[in-house]
N, C-alpha and C. Protein backbone atom coordinates (compact mmCIF):
# COMPACT_ATOMS: atom_id res chain seq x y z
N UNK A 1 -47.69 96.47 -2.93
CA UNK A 1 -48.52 97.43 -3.65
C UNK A 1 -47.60 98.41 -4.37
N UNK A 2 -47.72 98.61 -5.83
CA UNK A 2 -46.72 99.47 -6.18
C UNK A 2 -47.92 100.76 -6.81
N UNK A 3 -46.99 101.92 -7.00
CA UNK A 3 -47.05 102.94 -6.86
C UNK A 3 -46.69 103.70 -7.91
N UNK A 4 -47.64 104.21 -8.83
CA UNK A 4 -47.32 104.55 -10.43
C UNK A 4 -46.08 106.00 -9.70
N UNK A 5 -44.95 106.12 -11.08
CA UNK A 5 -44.27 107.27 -10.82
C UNK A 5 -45.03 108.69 -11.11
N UNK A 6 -44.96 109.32 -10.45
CA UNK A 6 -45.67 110.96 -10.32
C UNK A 6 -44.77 111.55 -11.74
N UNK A 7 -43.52 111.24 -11.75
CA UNK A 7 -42.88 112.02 -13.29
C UNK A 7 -43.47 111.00 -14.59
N UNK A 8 -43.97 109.67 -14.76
CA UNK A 8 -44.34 109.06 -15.79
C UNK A 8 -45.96 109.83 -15.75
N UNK A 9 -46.66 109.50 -15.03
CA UNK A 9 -47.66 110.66 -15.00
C UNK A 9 -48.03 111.84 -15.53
N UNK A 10 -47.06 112.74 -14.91
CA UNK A 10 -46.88 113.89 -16.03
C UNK A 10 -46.59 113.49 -17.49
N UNK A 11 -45.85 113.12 -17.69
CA UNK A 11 -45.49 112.48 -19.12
C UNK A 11 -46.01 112.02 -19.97
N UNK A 12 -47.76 111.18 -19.30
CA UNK A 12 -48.53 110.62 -19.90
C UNK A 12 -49.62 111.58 -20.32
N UNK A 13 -49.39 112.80 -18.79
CA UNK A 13 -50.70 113.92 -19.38
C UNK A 13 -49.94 114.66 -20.35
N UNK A 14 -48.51 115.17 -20.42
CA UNK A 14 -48.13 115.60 -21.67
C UNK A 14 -48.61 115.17 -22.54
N UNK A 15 -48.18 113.92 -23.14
CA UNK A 15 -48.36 113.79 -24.32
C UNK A 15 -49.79 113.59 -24.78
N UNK A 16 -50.46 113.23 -24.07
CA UNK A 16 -52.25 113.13 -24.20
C UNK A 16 -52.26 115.11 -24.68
N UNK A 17 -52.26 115.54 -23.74
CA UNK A 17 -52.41 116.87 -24.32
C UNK A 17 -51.85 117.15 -25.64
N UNK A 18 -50.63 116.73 -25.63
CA UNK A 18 -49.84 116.92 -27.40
C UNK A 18 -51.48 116.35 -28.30
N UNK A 19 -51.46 114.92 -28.07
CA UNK A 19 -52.01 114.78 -28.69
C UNK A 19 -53.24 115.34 -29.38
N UNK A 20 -54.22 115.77 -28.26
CA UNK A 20 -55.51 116.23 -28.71
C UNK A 20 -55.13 117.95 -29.25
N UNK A 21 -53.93 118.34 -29.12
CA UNK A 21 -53.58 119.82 -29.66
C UNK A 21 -53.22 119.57 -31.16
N UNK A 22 -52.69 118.03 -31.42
CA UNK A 22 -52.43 117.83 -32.86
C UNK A 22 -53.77 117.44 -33.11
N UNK A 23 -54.80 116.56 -32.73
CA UNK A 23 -56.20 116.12 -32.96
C UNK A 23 -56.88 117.30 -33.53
N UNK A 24 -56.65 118.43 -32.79
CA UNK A 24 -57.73 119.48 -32.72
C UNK A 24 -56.85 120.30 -34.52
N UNK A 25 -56.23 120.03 -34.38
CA UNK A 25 -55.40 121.57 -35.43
C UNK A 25 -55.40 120.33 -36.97
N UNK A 26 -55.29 118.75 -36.61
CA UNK A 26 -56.17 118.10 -37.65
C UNK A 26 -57.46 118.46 -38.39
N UNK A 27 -58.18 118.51 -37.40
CA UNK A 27 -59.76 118.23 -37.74
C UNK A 27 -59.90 119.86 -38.14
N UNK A 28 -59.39 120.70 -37.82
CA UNK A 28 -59.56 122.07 -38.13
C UNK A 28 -59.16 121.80 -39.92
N UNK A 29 -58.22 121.19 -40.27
CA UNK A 29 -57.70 121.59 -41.33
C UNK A 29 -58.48 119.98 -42.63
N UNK A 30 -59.07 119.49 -41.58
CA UNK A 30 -60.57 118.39 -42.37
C UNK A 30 -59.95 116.90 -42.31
N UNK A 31 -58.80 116.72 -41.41
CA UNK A 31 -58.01 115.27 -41.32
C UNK A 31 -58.82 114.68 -40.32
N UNK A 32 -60.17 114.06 -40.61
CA UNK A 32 -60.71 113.63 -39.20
C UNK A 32 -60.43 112.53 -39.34
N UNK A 33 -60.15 111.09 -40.12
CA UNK A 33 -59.63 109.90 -39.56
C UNK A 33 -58.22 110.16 -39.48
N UNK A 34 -57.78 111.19 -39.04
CA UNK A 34 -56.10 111.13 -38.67
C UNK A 34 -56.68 111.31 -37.22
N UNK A 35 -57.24 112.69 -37.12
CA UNK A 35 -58.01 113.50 -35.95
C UNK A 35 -58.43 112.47 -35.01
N UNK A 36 -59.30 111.47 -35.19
CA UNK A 36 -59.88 110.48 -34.54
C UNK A 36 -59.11 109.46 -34.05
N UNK A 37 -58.03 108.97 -35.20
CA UNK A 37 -56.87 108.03 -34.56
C UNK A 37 -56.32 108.39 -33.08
N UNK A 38 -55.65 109.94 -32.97
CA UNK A 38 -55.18 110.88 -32.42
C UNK A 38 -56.17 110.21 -30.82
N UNK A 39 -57.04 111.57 -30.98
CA UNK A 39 -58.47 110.67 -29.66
C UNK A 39 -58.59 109.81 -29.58
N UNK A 40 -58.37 108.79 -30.16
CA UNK A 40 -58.75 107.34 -29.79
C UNK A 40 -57.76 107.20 -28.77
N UNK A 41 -56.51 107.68 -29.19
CA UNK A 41 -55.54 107.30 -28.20
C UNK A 41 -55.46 107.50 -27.14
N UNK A 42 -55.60 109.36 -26.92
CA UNK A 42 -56.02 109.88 -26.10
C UNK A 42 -57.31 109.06 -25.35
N UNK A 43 -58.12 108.89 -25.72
CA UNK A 43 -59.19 108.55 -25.49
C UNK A 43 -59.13 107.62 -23.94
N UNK A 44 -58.27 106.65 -24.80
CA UNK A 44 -57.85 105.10 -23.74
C UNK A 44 -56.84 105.66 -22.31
N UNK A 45 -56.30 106.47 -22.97
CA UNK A 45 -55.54 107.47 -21.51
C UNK A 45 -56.64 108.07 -20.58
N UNK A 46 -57.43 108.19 -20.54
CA UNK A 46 -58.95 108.35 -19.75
C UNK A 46 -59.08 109.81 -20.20
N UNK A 47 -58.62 110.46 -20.80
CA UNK A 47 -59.00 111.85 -21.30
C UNK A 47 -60.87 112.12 -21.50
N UNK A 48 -61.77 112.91 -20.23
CA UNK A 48 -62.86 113.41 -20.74
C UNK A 48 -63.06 114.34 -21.94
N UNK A 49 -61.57 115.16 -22.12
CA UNK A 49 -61.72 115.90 -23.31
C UNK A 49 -61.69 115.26 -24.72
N UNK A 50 -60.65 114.30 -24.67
CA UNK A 50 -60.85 113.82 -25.83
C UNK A 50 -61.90 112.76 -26.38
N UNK A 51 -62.54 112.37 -25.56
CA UNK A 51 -63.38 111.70 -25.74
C UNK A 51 -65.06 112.56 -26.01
N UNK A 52 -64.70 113.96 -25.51
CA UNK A 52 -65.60 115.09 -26.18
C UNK A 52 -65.66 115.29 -27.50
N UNK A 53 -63.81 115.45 -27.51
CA UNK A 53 -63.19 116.03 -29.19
C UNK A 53 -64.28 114.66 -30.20
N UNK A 54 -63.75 113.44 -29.87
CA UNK A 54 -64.40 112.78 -30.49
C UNK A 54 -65.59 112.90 -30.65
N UNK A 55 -66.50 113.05 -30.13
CA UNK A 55 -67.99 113.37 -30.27
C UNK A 55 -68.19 114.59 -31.19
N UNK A 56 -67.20 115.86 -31.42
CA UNK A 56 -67.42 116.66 -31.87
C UNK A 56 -67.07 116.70 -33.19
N UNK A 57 -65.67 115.31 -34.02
CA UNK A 57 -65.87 115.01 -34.73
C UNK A 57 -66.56 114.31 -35.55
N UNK A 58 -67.97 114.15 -35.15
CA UNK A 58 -69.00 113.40 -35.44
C UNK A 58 -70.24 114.41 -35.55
N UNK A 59 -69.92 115.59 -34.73
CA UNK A 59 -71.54 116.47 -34.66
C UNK A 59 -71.12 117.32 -35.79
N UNK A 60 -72.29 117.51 -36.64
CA UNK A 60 -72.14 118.68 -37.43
C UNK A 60 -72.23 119.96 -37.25
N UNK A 61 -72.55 120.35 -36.01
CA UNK A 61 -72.78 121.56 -35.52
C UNK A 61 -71.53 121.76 -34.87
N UNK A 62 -70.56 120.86 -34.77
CA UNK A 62 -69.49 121.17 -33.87
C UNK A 62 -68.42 120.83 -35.00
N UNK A 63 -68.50 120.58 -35.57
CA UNK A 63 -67.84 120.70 -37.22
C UNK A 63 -67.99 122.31 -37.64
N UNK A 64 -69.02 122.50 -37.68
CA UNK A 64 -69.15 124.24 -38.20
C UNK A 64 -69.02 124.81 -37.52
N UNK A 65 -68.60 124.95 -36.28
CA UNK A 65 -68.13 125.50 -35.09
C UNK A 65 -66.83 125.62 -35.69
N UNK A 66 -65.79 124.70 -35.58
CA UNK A 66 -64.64 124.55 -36.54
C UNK A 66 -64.11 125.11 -37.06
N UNK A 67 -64.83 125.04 -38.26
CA UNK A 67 -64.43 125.58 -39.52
C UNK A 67 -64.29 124.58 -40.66
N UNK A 68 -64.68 123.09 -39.83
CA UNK A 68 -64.28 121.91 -41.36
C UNK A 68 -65.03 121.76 -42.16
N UNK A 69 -64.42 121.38 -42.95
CA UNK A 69 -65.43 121.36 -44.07
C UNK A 69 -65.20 119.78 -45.16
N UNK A 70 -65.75 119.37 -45.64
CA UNK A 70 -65.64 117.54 -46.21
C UNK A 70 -65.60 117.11 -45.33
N UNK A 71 -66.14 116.70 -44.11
CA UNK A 71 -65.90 115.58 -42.86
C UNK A 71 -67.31 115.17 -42.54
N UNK A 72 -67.82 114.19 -42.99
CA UNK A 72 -69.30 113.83 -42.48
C UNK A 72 -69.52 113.60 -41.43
N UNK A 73 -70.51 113.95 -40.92
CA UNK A 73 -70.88 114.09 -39.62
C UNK A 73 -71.95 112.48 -39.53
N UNK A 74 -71.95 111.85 -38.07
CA UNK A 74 -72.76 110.54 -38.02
C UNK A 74 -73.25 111.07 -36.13
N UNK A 75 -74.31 111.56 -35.91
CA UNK A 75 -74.98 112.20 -34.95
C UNK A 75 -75.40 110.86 -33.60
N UNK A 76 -74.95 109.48 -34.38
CA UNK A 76 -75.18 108.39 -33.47
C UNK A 76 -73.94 108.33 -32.95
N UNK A 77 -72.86 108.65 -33.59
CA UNK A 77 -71.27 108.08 -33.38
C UNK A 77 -71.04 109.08 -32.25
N UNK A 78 -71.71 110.69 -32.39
CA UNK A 78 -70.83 111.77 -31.96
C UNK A 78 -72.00 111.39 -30.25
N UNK A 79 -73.13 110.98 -30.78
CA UNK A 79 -74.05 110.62 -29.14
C UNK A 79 -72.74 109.71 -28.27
N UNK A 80 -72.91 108.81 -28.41
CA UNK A 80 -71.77 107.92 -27.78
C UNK A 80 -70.45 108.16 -27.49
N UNK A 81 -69.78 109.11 -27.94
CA UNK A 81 -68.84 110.03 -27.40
C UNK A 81 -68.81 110.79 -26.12
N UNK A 82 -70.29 111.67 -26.91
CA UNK A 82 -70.29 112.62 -25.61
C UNK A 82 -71.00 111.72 -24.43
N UNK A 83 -71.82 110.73 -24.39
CA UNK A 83 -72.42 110.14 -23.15
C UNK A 83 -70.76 109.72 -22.56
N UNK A 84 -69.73 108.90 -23.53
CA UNK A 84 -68.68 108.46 -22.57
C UNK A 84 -67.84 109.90 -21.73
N UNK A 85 -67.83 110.79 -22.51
CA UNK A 85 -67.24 112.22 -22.09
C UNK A 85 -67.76 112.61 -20.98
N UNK A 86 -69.33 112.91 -21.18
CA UNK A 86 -70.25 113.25 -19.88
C UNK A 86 -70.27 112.37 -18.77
N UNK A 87 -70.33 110.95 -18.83
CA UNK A 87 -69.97 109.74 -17.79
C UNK A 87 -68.60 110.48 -17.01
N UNK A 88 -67.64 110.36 -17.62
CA UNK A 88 -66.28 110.42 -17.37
C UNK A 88 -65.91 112.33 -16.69
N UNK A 89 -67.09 113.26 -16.80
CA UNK A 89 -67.01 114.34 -16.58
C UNK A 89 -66.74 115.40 -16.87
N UNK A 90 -67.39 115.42 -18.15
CA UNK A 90 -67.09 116.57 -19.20
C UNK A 90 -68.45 117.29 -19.33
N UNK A 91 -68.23 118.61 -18.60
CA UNK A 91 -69.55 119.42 -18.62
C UNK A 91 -69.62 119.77 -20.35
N UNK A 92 -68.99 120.06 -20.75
CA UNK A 92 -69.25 120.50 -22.07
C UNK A 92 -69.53 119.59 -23.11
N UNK A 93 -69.30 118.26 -22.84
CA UNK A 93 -69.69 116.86 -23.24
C UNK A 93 -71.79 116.78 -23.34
N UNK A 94 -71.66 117.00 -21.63
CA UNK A 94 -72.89 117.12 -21.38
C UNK A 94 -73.87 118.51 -21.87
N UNK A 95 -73.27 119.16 -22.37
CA UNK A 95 -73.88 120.66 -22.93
C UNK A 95 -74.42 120.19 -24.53
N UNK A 96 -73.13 119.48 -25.23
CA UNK A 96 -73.40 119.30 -26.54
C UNK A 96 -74.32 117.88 -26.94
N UNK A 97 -74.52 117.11 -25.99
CA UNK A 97 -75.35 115.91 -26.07
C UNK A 97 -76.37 116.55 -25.65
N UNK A 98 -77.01 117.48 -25.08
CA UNK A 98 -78.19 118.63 -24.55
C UNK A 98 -78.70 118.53 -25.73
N UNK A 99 -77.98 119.13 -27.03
CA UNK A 99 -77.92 120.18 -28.18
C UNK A 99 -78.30 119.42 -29.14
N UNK A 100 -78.17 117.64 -29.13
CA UNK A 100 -78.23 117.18 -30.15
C UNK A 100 -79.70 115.97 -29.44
N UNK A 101 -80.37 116.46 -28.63
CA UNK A 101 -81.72 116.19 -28.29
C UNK A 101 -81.36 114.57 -27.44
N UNK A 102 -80.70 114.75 -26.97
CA UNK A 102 -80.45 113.18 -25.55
C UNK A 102 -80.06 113.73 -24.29
């Protein structure tokens, strides 16, 4: 039975965090298929947050939360985000799928 390393670990939540800090300061500045690449990645690292972020690059209400502006919003794409976010344990996942009537 082997035994993931505790320092690759850290390493992996580093850079997941890098990532969704570059995701987030993307989508602020209206790069959401850069933004989304970003989370996706994150995403597959089991990140509940980024798999929020993603949902939120999809809600328009969480777009104008933001500040972006040119980034279309698709309210089916950003549902399926937050259900995987909220599955995976993201109260605030589950707050904003509240908001958008599911």
């Amino acid at each position: 039975l082997a035994f993931a390393d505790p320092r690759r670990l850290g390493d992996e939540a580093e850079a997941t965090a890098e990532m969704i800090a570059r995701a987030t300061a993307q989508l602020r500045d209206g790069a959401a298929s850069s933004a989304r690449l970003l989370l996706t990645r994150a995403a597959r690292e089991g990140s509940p947050e980024a798999l929020s972020l993603l949902g939120q690059s999809y809600d328009a209400a969480a777009l104008a939360e933001l500040g972006v502006k040119g980034v279309r919003a698709d309210a089916s794409e950003a549902r399926k985000y937050y259900r995987q976010a909220a599955s995976a344990g993201s109260s605030d996942a589950r707050r904003r799928l509240s908001k958008l009537g599911d």
